[in-house]
PDB file of N, CA and C in Angstrom:
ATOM      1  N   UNK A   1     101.977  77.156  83.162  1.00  0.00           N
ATOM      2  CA  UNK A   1     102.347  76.948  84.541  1.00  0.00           C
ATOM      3  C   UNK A   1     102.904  78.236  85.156  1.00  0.00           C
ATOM      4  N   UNK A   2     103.793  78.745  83.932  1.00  0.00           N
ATOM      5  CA  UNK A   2     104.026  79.991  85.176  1.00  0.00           C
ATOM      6  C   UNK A   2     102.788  80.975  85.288  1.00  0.00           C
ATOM      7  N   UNK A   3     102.002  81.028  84.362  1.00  0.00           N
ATOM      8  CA  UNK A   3     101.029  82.449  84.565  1.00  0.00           C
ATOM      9  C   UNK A   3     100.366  82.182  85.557  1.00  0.00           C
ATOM     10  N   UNK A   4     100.259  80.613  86.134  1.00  0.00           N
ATOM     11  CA  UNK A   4      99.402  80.132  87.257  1.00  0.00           C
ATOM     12  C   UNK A   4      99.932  80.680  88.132  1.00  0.00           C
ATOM     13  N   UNK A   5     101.408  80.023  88.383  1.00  0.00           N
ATOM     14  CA  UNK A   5     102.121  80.608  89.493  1.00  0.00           C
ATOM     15  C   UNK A   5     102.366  81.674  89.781  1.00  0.00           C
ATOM     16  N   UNK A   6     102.379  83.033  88.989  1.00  0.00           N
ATOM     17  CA  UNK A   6     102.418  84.479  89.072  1.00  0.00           C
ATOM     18  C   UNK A   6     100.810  84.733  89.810  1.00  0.00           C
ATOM     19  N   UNK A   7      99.521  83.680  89.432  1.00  0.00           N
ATOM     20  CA  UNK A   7      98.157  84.256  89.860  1.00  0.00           C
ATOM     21  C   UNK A   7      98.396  84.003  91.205  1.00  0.00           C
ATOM     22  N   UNK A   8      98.919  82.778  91.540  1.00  0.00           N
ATOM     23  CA  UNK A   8      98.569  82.386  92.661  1.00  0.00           C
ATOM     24  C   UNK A   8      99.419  83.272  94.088  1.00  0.00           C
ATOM     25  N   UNK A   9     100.967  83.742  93.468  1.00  0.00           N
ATOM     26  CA  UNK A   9     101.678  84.857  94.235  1.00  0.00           C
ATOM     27  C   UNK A   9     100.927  86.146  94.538  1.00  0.00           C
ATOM     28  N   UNK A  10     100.763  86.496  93.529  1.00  0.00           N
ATOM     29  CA  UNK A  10      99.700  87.942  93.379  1.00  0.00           C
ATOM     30  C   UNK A  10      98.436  87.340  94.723  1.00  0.00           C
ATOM     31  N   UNK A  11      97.394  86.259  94.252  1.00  0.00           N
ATOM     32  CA  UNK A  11      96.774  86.105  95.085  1.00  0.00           C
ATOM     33  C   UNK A  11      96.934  86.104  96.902  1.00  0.00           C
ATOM     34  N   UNK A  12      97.933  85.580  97.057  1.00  0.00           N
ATOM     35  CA  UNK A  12      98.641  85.291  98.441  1.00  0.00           C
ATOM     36  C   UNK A  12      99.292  86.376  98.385  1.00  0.00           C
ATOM     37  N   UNK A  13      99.690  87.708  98.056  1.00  0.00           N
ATOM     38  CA  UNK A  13     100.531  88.930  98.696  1.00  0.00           C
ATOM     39  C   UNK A  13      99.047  89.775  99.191  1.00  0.00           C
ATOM     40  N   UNK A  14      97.995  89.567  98.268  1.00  0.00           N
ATOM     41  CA  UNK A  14      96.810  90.561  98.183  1.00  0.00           C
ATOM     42  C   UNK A  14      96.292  90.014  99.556  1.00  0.00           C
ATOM     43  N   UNK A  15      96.098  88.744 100.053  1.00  0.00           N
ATOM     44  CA  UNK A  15      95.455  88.261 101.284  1.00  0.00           C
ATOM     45  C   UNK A  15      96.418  89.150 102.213  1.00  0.00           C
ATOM     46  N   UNK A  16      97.557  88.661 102.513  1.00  0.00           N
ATOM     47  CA  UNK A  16      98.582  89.283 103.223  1.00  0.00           C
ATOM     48  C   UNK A  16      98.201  90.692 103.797  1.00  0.00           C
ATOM     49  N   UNK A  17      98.291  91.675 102.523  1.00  0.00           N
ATOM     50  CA  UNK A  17      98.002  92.817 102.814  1.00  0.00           C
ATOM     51  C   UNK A  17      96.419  93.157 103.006  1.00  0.00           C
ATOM     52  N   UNK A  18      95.319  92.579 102.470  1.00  0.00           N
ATOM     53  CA  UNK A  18      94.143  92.587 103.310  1.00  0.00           C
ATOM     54  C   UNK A  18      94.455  92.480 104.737  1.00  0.00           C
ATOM     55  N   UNK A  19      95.050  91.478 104.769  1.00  0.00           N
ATOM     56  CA  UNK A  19      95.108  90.916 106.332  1.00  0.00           C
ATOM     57  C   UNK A  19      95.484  92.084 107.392  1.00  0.00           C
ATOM     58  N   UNK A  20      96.702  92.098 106.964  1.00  0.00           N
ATOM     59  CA  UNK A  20      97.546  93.554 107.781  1.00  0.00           C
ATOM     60  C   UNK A  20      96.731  95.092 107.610  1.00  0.00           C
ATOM     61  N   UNK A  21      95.835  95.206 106.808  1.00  0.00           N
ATOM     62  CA  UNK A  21      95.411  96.755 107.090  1.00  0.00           C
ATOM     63  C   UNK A  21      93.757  96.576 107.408  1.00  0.00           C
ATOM     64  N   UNK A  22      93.424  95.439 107.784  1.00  0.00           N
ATOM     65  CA  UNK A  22      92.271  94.998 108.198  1.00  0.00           C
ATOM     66  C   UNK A  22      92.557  94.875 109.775  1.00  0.00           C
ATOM     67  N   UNK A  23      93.538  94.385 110.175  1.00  0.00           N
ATOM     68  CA  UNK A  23      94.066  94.087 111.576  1.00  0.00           C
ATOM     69  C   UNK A  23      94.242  95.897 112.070  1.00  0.00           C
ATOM     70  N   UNK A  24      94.702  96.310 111.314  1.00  0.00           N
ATOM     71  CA  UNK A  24      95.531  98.364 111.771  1.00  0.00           C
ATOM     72  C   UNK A  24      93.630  98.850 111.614  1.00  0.00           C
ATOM     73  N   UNK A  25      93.326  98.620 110.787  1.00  0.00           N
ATOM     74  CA  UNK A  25      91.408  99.346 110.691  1.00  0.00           C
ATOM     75  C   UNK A  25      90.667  98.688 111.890  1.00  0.00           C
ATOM     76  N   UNK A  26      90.745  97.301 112.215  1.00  0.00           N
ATOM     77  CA  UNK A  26      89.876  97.043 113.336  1.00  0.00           C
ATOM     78  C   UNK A  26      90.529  97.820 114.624  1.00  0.00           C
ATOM     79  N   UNK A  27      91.373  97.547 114.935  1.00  0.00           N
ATOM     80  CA  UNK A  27      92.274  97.791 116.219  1.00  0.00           C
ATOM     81  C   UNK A  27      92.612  99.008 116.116  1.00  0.00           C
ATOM     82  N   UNK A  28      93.269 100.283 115.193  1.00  0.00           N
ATOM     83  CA  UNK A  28      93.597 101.112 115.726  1.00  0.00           C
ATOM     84  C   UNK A  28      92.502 102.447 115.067  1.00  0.00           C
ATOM     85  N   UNK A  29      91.824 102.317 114.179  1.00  0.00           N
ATOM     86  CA  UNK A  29      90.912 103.215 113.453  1.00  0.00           C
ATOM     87  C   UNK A  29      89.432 103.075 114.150  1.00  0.00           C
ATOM     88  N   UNK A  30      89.093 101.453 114.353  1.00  0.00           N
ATOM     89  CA  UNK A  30      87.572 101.407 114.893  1.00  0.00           C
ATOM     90  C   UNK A  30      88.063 101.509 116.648  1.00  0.00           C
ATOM     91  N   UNK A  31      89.170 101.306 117.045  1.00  0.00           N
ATOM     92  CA  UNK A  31      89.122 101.219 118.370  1.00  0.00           C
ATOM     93  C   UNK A  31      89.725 102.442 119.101  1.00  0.00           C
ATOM     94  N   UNK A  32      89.766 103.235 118.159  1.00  0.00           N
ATOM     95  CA  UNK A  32      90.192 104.875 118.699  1.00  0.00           C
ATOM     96  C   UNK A  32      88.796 106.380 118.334  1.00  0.00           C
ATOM     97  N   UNK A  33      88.031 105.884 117.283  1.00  0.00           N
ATOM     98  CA  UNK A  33      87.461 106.951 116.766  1.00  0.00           C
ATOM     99  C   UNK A  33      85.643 106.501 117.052  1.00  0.00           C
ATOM    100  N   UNK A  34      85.392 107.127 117.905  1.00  0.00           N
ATOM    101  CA  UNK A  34      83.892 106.586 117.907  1.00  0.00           C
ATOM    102  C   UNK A  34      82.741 107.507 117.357  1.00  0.00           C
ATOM    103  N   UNK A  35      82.093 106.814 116.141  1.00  0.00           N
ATOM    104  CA  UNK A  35      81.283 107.541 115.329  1.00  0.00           C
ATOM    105  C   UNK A  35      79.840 106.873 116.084  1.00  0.00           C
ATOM    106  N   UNK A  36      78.896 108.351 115.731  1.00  0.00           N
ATOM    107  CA  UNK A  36      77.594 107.718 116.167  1.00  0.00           C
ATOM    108  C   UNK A  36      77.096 106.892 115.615  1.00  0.00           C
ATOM    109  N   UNK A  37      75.969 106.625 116.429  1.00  0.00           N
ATOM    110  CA  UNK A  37      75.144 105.335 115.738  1.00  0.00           C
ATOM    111  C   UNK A  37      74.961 104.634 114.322  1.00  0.00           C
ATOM    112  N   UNK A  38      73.445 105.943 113.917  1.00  0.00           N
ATOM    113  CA  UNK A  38      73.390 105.853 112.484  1.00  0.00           C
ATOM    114  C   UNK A  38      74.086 105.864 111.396  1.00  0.00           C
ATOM    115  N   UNK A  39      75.229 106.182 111.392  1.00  0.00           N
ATOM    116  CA  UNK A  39      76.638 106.531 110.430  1.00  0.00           C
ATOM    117  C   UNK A  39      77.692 105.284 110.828  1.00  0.00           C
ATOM    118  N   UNK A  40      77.619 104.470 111.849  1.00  0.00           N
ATOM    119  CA  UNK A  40      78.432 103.626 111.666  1.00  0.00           C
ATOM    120  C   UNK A  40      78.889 102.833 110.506  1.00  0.00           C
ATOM    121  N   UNK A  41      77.778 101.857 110.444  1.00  0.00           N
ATOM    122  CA  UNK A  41      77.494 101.003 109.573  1.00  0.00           C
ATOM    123  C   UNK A  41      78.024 101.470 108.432  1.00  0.00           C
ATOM    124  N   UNK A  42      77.404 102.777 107.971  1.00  0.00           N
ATOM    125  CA  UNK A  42      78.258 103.178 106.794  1.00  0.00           C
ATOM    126  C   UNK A  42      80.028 103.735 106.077  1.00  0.00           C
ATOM    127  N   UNK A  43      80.129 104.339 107.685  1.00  0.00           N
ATOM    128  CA  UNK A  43      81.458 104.473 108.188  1.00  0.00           C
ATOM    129  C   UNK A  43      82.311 103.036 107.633  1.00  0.00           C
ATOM    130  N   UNK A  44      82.028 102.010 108.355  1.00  0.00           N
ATOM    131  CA  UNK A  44      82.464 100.816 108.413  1.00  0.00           C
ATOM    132  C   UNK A  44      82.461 100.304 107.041  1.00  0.00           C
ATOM    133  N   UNK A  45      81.588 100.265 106.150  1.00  0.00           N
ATOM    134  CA  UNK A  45      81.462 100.266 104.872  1.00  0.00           C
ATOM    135  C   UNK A  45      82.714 101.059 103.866  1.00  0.00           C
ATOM    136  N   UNK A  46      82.626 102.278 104.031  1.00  0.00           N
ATOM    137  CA  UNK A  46      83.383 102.663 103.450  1.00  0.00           C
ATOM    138  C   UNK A  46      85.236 102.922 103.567  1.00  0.00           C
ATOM    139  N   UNK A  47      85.268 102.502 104.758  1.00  0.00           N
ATOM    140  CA  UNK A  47      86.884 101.991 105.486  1.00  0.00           C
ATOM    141  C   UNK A  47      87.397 100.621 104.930  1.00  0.00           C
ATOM    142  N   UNK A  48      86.149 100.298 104.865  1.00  0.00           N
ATOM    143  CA  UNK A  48      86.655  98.171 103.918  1.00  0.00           C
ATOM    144  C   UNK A  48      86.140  98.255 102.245  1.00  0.00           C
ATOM    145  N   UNK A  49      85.860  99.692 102.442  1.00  0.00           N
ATOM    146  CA  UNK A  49      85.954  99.514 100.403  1.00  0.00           C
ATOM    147  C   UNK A  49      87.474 100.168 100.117  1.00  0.00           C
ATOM    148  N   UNK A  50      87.983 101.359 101.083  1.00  0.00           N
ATOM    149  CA  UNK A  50      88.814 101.930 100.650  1.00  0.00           C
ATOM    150  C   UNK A  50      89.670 101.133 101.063  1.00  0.00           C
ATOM    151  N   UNK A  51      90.082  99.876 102.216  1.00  0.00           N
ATOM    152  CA  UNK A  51      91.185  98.946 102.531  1.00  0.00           C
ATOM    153  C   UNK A  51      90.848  98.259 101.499  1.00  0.00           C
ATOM    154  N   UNK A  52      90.132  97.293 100.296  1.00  0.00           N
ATOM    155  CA  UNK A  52      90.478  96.478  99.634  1.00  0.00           C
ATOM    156  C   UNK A  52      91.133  97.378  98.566  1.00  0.00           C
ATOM    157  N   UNK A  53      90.291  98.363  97.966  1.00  0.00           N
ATOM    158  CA  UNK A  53      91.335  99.336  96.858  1.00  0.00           C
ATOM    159  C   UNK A  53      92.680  99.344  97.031  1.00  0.00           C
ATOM    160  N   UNK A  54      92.791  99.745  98.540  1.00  0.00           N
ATOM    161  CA  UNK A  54      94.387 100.123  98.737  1.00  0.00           C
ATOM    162  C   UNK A  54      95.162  98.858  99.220  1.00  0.00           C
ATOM    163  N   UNK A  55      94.618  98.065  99.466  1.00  0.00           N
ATOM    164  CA  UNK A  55      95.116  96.376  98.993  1.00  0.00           C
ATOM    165  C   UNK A  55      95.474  95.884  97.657  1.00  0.00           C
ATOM    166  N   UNK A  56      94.524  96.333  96.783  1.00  0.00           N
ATOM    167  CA  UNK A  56      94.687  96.294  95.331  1.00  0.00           C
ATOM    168  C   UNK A  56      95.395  96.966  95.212  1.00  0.00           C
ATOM    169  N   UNK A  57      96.459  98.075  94.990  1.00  0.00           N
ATOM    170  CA  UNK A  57      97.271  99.138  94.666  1.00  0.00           C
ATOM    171  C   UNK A  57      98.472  98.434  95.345  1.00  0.00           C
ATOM    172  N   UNK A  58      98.372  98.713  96.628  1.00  0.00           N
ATOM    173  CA  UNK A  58      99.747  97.966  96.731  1.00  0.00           C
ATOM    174  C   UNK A  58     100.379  96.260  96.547  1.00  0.00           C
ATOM    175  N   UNK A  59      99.146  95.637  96.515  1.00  0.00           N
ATOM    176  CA  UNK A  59      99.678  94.410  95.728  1.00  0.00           C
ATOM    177  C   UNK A  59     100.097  94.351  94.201  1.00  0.00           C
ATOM    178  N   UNK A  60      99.488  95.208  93.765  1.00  0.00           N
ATOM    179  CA  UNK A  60     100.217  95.668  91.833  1.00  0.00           C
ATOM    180  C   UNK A  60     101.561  96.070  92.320  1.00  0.00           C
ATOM    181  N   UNK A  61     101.842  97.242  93.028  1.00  0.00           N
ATOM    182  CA  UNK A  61     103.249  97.648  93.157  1.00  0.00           C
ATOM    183  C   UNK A  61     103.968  96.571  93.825  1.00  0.00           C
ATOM    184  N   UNK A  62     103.784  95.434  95.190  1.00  0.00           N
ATOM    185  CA  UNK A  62     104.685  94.761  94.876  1.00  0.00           C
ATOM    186  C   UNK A  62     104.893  93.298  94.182  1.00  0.00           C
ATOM    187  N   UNK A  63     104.291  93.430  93.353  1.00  0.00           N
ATOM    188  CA  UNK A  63     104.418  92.234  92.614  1.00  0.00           C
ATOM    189  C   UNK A  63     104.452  92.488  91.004  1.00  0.00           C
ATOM    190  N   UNK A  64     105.170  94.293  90.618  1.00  0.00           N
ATOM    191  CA  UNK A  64     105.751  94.687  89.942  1.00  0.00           C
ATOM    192  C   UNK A  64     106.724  93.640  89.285  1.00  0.00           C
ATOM    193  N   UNK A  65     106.602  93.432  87.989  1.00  0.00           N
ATOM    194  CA  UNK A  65     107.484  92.592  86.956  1.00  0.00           C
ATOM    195  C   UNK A  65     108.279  93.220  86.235  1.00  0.00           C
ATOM    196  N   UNK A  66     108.298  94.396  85.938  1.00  0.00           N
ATOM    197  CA  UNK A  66     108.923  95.380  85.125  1.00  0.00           C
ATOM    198  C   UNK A  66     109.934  95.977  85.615  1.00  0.00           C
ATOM    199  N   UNK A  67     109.889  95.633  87.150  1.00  0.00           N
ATOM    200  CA  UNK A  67     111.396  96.571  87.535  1.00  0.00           C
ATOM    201  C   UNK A  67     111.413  98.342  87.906  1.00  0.00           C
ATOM    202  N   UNK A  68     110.107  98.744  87.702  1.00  0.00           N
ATOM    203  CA  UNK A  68     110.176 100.280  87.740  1.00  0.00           C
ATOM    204  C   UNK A  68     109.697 100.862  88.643  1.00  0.00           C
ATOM    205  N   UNK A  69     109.556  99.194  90.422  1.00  0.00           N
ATOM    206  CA  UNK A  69     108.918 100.312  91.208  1.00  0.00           C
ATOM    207  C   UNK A  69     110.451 100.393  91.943  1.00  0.00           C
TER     208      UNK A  69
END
């Protein structure tokens, strides 16, 4: 029961922070910087691979068990 409950915290901080740097990438990254055409798509691609990574990173740090962040 608890390892559930540790998945399911971890799970719900990681949405969280998807959420919040998905909201800052649509609104202040796609709605300030205008790339041409052909390169969008890929642009866009690679802004939501590097927001889930860095979703992943900071959901490990806060849901640190060890005390050492």
């Amino acid at each position: 029961m608890k390892k559930l409950k540790k998945w399911v915290i971890n799970i719900l901080v990681f949405y969280a922070v998807i959420q919040l740097l998905f909201l800052f990438l649509r609104h202040v990254v796609f709605g300030l910087i205008d790339v041409p055409e052909p390169y969008e798509l890929i642009v866009q691609l690679a802004a939501s691979g590097i927001t889930v990574l860095l979703a992943l990173l900071i959901t490990v740090y806060l849901t640190n068990e060890n005390g050492d962040a």
